[in-house]
Protein backbone atom coordinates (compact mmCIF):
# COMPACT_ATOMS: atom_id res chain seq x y z
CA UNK A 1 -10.19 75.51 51.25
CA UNK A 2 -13.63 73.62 49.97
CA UNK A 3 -11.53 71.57 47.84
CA UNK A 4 -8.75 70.56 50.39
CA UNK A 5 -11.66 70.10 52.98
CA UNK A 6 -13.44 67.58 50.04
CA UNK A 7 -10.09 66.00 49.55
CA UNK A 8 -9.04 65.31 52.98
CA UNK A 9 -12.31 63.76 54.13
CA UNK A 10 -12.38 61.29 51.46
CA UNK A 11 -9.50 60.04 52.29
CA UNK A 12 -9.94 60.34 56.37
CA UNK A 13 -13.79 59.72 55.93
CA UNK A 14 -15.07 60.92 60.28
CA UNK A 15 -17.59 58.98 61.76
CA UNK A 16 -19.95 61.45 61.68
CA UNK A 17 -22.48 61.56 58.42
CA UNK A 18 -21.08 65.36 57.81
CA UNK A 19 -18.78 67.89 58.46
CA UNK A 20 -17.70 71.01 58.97
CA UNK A 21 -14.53 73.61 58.40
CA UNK A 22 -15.13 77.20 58.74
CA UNK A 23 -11.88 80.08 58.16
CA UNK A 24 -11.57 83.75 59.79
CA UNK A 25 -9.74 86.33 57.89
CA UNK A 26 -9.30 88.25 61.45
CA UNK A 27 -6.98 91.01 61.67
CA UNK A 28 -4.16 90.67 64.55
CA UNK A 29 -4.25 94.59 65.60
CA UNK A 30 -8.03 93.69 66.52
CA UNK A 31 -10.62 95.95 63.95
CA UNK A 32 -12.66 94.44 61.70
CA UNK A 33 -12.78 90.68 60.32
CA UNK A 34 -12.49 90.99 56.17
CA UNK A 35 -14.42 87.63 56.09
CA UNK A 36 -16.15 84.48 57.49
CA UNK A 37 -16.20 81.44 55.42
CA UNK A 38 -17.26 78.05 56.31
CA UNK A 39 -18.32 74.59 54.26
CA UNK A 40 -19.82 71.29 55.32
CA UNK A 41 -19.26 68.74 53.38
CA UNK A 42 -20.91 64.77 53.49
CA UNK A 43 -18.25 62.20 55.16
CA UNK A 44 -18.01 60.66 51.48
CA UNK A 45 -16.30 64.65 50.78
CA UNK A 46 -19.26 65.79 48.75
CA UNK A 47 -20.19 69.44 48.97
CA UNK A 48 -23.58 70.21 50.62
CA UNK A 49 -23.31 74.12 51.53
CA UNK A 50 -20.68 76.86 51.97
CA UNK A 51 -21.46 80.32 52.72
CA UNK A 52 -19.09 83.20 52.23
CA UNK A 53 -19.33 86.57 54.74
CA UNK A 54 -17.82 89.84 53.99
CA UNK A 55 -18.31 93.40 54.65
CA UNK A 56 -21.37 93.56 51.95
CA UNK A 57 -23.17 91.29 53.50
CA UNK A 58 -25.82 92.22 55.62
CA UNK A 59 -25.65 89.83 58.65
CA UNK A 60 -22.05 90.48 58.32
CA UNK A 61 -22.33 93.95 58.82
CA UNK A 62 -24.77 93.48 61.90
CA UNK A 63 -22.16 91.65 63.63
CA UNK A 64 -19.59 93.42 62.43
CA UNK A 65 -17.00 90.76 63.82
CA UNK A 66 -13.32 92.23 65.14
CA UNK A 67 -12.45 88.76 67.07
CA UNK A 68 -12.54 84.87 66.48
CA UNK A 69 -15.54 84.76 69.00
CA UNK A 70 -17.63 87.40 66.94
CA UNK A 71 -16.51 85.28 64.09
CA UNK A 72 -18.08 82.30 65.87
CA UNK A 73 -21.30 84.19 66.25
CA UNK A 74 -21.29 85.11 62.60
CA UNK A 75 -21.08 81.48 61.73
CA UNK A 76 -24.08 80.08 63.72
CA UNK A 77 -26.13 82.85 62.71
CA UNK A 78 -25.34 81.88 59.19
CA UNK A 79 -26.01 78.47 60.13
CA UNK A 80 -29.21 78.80 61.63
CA UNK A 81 -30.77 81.05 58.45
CA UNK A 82 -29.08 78.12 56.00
CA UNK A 83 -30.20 74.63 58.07
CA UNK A 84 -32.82 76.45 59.89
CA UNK A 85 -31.92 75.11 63.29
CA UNK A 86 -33.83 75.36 65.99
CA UNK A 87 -34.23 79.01 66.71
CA UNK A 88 -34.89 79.39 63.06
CA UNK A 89 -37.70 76.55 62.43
CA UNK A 90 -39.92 78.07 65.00
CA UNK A 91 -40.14 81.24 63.80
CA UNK A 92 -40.94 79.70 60.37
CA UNK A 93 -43.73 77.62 62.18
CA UNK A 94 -45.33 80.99 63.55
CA UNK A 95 -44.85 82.40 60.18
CA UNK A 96 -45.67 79.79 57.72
CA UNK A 97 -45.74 81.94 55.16
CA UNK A 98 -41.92 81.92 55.60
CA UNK A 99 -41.64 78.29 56.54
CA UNK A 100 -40.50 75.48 53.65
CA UNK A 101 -42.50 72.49 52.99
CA UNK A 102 -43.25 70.07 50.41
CA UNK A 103 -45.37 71.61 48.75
CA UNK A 104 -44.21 74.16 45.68
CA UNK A 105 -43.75 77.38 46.73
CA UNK A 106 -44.72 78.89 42.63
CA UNK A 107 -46.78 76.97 40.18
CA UNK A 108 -44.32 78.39 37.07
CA UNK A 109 -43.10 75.61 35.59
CA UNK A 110 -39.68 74.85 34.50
CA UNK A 111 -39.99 75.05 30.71
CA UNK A 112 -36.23 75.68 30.60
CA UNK A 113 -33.25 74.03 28.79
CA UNK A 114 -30.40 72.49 30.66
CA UNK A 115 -27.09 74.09 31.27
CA UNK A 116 -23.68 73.13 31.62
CA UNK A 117 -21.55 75.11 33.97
CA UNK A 118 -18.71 76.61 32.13
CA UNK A 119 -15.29 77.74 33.23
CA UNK A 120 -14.08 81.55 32.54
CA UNK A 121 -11.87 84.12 34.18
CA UNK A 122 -9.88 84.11 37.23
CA UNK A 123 -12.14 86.20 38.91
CA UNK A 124 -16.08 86.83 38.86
CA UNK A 125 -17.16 90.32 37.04
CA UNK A 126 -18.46 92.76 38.90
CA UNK A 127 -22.48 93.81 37.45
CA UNK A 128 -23.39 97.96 36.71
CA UNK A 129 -27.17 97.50 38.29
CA UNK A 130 -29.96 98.03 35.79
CA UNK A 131 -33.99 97.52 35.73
CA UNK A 132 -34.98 93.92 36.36
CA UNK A 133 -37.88 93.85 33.66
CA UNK A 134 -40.88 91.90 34.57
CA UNK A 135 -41.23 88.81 33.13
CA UNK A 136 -40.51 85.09 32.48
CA UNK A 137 -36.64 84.07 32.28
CA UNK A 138 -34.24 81.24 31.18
CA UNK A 139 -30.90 80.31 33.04
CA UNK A 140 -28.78 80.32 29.84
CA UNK A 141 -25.42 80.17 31.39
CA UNK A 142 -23.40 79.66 34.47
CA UNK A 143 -19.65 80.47 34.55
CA UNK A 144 -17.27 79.39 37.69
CA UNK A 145 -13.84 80.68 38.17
CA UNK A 146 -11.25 77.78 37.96
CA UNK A 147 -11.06 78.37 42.21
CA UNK A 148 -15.05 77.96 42.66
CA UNK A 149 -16.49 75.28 44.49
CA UNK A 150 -19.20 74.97 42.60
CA UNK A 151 -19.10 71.32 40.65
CA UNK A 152 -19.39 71.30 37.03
CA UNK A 153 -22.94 69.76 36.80
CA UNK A 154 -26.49 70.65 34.80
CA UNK A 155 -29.13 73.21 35.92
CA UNK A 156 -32.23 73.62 34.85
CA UNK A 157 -33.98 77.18 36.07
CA UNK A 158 -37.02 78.92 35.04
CA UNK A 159 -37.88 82.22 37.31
CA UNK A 160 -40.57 85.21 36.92
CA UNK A 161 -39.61 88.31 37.93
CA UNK A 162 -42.70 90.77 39.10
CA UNK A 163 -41.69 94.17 40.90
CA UNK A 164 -39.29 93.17 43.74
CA UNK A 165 -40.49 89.59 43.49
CA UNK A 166 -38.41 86.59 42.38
CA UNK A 167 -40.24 82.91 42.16
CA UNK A 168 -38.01 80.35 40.64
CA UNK A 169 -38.67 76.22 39.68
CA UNK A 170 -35.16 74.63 39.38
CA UNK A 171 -33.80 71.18 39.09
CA UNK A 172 -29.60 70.29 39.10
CA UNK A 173 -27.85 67.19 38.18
CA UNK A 174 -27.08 66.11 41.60
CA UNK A 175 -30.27 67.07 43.55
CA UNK A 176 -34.62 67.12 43.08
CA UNK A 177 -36.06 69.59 42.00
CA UNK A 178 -37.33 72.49 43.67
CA UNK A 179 -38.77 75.86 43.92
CA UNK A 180 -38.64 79.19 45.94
CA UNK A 181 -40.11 82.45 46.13
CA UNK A 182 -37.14 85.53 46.94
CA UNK A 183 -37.87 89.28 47.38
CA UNK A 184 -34.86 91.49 46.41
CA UNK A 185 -33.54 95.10 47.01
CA UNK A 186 -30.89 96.68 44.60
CA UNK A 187 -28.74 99.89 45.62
CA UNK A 188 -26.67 101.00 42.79
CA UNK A 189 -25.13 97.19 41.38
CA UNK A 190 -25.58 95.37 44.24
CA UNK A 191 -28.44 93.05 44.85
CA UNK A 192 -30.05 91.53 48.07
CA UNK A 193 -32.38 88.68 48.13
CA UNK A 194 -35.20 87.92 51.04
CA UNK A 195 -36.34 84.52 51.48
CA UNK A 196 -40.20 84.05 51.66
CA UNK A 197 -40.30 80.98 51.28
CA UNK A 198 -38.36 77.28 49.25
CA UNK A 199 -38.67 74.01 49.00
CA UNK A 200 -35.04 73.40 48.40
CA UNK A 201 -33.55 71.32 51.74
CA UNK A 202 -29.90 72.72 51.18
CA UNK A 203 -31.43 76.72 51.33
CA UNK A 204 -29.50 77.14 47.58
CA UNK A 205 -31.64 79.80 46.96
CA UNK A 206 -30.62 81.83 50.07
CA UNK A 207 -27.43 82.39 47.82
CA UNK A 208 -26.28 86.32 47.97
CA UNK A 209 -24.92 88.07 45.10
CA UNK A 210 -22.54 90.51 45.02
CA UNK A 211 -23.67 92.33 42.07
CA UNK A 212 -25.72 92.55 39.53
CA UNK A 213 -26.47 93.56 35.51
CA UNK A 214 -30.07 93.59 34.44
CA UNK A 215 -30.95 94.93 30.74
CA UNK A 216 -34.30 94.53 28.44
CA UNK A 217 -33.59 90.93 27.89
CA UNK A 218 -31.06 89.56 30.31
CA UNK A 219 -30.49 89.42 33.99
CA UNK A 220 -27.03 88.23 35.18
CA UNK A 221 -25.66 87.96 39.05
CA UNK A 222 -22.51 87.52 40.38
CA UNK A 223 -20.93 85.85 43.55
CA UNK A 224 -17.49 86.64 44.41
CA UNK A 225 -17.10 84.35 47.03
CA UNK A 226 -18.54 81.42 45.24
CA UNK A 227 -16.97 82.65 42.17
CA UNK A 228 -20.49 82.53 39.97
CA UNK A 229 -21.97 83.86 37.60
CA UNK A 230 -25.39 83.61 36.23
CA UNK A 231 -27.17 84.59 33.46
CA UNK A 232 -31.02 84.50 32.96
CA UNK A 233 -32.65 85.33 29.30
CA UNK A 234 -36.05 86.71 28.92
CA UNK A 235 -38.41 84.69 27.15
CA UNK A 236 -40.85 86.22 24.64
CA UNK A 237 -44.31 87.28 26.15
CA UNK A 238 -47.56 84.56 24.91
């Protein structure tokens, strides 16, 4: 869909400066949705967010969306958390803790190598959980599935992990740099980050993760829907 969305607006560029197609996997006999998926894309067709919704997903599951007007809710809820709308901006200005803004949100700095996104399997794997150890890590690899959106680019990501505490300095070929502070939760594999607070525009770091595999010296996270994975290496202790 992302790519036939990309496609289609370059060569129908709208007048608008961006734009957006969202898809419903609704059932007909009227229980659950299986997912909400939408992109918006620049009127030139490049990529600027897309945000997957199934039943592991938490807003998802608050919803809980049978019909394409639930749907519709699910979509401008997801909307407001990722562009922070109106609704959303002022409860970051009476939290500003919570709110973004220019200045970093972690002084770590991003020591790490680039890395080119690769292209594996047909489908992300799915992590077995683990112990995220405390410590300093390097983004040493990102895999898409042939199907993901994500564009074959650079990133460059340092993060330091402390208890349930994830603070990250990151830089990508196609946008500035920036940094962001997550808290996470795991149950069994699966992983949920918490903004507290980014200074990335596009809300990249509000990216959910299926699943997860964390070991003594690596810490890897999957995306189904973006068809992602990630791999982080910790760095020796000074």
């Amino acid at each position: 869909m992302a790519r036939a969305f990309r496609d289609d607006l370059r060569s129908n560029p709208p007048d608008a400066d961006y734009a957006i197609l969202a898809e419903y996997y609704v059932n007909p006999d009227g229980r659950q949705a299986n997912a909400v998926h939408f992109v918006i894309c620049e009127k030139s067709g490049g990529w600027v967010l897309a945000d997957f919704q199934n039943s592991t997903h938490e807003d998802f599951k608050t919803i809980a969306p049978k019909s394409v007007k639930d749907c519709d809710r699910l979509a401008v809820q997801r909307l407001a958390k990722r562009l922070i709308i109106p609704e959303a901006a002022a409860e970051a200005r009476a939290n500003p803790k919570k709110a973004p803004d220019s200045e970093a949100c972690t002084a770590i700095a991003n020591t790490a190598p680039a890395v080119n996104v690769t292209t594996g399997d047909a489908t992300a794997p799915t992590g077995t959980g683990g112990t995220v150890e405390d410590g300093t890590y390097y983004l040493t690899a990102v895999v898409r599935t042939p199907a993901s959106i994500i564009p074959q680019i650079k990133f460059r990501q340092t993060i330091r992990t402390s208890g349930n505490t994830l603070e990250m300095t990151a830089e990508n070929s196609n946008k500035p740099a920036f940094t962001s502070v997550r808290t996470f939760t795991t149950s069994g594999s699966s992983i949920v980050f918490a903004r507290v607070c980014s200074t990335d525009v596009g809300m990249q770091t509000e990216t959910q993760f299926n699943s997860y595999t964390a070991d003594a010296t690596h810490f890897s996270l999957y995306s189904i829907g973006l068809g992602i994975t990630v791999t982080y290496t910790k760095q020796p202790s000074e």
